[in-house]
Protein backbone atom coordinates (compact mmCIF):
# COMPACT_ATOMS: atom_id res chain seq x y z
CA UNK A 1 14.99 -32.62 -12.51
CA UNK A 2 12.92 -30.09 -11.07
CA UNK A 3 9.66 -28.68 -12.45
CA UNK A 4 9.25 -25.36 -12.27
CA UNK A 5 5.45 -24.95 -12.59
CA UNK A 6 5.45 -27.63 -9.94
CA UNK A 7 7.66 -25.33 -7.43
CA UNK A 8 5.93 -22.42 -7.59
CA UNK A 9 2.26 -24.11 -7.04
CA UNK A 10 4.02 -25.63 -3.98
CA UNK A 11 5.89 -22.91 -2.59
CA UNK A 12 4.14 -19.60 -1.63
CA UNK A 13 5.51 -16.24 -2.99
CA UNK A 14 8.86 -15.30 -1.81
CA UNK A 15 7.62 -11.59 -0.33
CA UNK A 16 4.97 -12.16 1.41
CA UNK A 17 6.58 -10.86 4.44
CA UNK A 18 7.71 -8.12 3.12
CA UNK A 19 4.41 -6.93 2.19
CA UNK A 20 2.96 -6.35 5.21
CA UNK A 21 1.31 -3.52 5.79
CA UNK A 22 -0.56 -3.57 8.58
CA UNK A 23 2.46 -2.43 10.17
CA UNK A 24 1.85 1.16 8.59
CA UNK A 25 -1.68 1.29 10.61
CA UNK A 26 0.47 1.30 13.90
CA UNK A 27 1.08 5.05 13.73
CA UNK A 28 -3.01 5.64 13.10
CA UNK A 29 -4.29 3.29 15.91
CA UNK A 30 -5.03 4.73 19.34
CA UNK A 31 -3.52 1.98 21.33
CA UNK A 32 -0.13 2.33 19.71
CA UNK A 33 0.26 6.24 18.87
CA UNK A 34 1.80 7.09 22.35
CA UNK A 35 4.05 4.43 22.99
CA UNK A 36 5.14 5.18 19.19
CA UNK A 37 5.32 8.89 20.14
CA UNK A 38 7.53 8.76 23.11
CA UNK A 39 9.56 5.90 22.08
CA UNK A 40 10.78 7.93 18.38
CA UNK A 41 10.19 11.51 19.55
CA UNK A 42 7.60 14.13 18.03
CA UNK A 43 9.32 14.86 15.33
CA UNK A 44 9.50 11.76 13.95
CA UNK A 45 6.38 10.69 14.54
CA UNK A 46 4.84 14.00 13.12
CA UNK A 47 6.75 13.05 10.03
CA UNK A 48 5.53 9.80 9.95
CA UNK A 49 1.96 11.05 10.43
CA UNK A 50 2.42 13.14 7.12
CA UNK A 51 4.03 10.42 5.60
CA UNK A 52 2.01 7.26 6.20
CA UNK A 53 -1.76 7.92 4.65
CA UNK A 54 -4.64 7.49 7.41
CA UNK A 55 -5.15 3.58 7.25
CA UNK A 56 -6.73 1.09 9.37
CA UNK A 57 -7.00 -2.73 9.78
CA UNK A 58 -9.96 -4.53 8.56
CA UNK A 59 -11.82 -5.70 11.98
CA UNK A 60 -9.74 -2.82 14.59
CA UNK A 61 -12.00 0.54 13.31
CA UNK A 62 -12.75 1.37 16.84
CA UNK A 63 -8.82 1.98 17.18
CA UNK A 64 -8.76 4.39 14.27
CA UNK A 65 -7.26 7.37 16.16
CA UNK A 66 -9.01 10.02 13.76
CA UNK A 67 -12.15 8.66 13.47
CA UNK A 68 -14.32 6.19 10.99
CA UNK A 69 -15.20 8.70 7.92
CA UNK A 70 -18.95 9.15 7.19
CA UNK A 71 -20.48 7.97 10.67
CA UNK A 72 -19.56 4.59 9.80
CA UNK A 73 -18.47 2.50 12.40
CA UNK A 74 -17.22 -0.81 10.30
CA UNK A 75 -15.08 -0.91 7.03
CA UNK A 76 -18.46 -2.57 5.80
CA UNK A 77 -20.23 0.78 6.12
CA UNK A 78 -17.69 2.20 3.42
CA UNK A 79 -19.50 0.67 0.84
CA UNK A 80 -22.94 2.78 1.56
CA UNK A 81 -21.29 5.73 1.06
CA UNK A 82 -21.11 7.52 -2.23
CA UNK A 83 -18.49 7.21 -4.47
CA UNK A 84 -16.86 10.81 -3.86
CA UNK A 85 -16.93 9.71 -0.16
CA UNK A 86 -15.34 6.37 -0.57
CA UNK A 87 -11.98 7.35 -1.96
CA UNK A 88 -10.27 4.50 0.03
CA UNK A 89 -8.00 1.94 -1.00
CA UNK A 90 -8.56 -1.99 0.04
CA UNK A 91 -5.53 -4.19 0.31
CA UNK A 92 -4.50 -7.55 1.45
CA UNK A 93 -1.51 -7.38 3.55
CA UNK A 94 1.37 -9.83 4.02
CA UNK A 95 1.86 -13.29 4.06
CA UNK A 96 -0.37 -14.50 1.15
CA UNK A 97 0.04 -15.15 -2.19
CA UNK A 98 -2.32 -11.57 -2.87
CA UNK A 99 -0.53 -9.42 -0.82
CA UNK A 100 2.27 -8.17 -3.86
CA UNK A 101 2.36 -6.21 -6.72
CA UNK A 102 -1.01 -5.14 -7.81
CA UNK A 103 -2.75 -8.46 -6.44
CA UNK A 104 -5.32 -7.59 -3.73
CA UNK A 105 -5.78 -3.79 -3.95
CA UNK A 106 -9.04 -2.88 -4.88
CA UNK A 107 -9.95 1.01 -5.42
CA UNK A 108 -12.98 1.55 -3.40
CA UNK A 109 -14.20 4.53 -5.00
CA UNK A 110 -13.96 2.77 -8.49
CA UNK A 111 -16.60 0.21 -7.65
CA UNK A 112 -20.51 0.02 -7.44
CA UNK A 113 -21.79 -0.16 -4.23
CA UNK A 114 -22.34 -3.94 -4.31
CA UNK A 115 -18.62 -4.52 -5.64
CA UNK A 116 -17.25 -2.52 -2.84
CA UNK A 117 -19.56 -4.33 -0.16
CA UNK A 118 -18.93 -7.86 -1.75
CA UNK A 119 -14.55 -6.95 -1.44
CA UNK A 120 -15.59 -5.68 2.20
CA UNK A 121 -17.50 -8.47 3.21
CA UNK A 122 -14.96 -10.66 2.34
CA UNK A 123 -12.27 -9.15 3.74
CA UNK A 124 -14.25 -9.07 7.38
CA UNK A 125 -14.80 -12.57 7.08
CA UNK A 126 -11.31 -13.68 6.53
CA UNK A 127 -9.28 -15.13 8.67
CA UNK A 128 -5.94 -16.41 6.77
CA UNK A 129 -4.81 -12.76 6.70
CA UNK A 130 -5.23 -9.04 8.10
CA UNK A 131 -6.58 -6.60 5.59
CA UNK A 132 -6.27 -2.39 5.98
CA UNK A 133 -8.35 0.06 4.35
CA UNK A 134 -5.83 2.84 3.75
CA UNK A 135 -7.17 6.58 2.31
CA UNK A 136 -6.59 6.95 -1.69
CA UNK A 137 -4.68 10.94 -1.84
CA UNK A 138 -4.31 11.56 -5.68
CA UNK A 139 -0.88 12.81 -6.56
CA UNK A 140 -0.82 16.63 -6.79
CA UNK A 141 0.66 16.09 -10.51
CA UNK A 142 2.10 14.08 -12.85
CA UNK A 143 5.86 14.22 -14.04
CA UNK A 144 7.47 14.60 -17.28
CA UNK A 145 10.20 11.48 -17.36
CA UNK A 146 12.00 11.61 -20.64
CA UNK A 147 13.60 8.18 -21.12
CA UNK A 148 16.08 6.75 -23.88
CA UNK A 149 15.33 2.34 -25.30
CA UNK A 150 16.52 0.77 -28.50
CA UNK A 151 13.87 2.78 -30.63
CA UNK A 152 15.25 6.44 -29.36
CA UNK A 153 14.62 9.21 -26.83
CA UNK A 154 9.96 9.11 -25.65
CA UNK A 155 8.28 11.28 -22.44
CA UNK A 156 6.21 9.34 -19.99
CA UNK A 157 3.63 11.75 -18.03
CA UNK A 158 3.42 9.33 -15.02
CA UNK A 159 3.71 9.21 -11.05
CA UNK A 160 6.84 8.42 -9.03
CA UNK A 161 7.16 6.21 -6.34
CA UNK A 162 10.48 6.52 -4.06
CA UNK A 163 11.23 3.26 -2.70
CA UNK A 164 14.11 3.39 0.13
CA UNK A 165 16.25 0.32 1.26
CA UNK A 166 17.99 -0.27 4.81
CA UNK A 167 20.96 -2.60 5.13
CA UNK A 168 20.18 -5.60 7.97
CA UNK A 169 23.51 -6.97 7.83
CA UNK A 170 25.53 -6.61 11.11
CA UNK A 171 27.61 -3.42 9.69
CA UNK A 172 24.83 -2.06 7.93
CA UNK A 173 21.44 -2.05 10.09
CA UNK A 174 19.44 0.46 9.60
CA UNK A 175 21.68 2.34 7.29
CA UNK A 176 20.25 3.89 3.69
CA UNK A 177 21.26 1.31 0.89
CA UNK A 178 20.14 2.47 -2.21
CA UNK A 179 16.82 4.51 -3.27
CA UNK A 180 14.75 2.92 -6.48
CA UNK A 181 12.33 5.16 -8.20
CA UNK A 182 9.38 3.48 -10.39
CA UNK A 183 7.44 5.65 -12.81
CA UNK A 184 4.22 4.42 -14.42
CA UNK A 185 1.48 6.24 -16.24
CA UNK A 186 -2.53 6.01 -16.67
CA UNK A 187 -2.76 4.03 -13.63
CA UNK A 188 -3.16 4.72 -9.82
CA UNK A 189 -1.15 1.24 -9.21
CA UNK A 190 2.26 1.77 -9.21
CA UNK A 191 2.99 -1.83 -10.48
CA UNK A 192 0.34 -1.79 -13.49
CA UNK A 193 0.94 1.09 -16.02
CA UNK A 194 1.06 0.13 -19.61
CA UNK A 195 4.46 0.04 -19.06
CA UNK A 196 6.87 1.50 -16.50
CA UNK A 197 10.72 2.98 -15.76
CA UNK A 198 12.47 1.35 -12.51
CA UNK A 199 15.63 3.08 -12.15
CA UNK A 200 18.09 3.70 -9.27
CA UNK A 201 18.64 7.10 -7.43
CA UNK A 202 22.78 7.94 -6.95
């Protein structure tokens, strides 16, 4: 007989390597952008400029191909900046247990200048896993979702999230899968809203 409090304190999450996303910092970092560029084409890579929001990984700033915000030079000088000029986002990336859903993604202009240099400090100092700094855009506006459940028809005014997925099976690398859209509401973490609609896109 198996446990199953006793599996999941001895096996890690299932995603974590799914979740990384220091990947997405490729396209931002200076030692990677033209190698990227030729290799996929301008096109492309324009769209995945406009795509991917400015990020960076914790410890590589001097690669940051636009430039540290603020005169900074560290992701440690974020936290001396004022709020309105901190709108950046913190997160853990893959392979630990704090890397999914809403676990390690800290809001930078959200906390008190100590806060935010305590998360940074931390993050520069460890080594079990990279860390990005990634630049918090707003959505322009929130959607009206009108959804059906047991108790009848309700509205949600939240944010969508398009999530893609790519076959990797032999006849199907690469290829478009299915789409999932997730709609939450009086949060900016897609995973957290008081409650939330995950439904599939035909």
């Amino acid at each position: 007989t198996i446990n199953v409090s006793d599996v999941v304190e001895a096996l890690p999450s299932l995603t974590p390597q799914f979740e990384e996303k220091a990947l997405l910092a490729f396209i931002w970092d200076r030692r990677f952008e033209d190698r990227i560029q030729k290799r996929i084409g301008n096109t492309a890579f324009n769209h995945l400029r406009n795509t991917i929001p400015p990020n960076w990984i914790v410890g590589e700033e001097k690669y940051f191909s636009p430039g540290m915000p603020g005169g900074v030079t560290t992701s440690l000088g974020l936290a001396g900046l004022s709020r309105s000029k901190r709108k950046f986002v913190l997160k853990t990336s893959g392979f630990t247990n704090d890397c999914s859903w809403t676990e390690g993604v800290h809001f930078l202009h959200t906390l008190s200048r100590q806060d935010a240099s305590t998360l940074l400090s931390a993050a520069e100092e460890n080594n079990r896993c990279l860390h990005v700094v990634q630049v918090f855009t707003k959505p322009s506006s929130d959607n009206n979702i009108q959804y059906s459940d047991s108790q009848g028809v309700h509205n949600m005014l939240g944010r969508v999230r398009i999530t893609p997925y790519y076959g990797n099976r032999a006849n199907q690398v690469g290829k478009l899968v299915g789409i999932k859209a997730t709609i939450v509401e009086n949060t900016n973490k897609i995973h957290a809203g008081t409650h939330s609609i995950n439904t599939a896109i035909v």
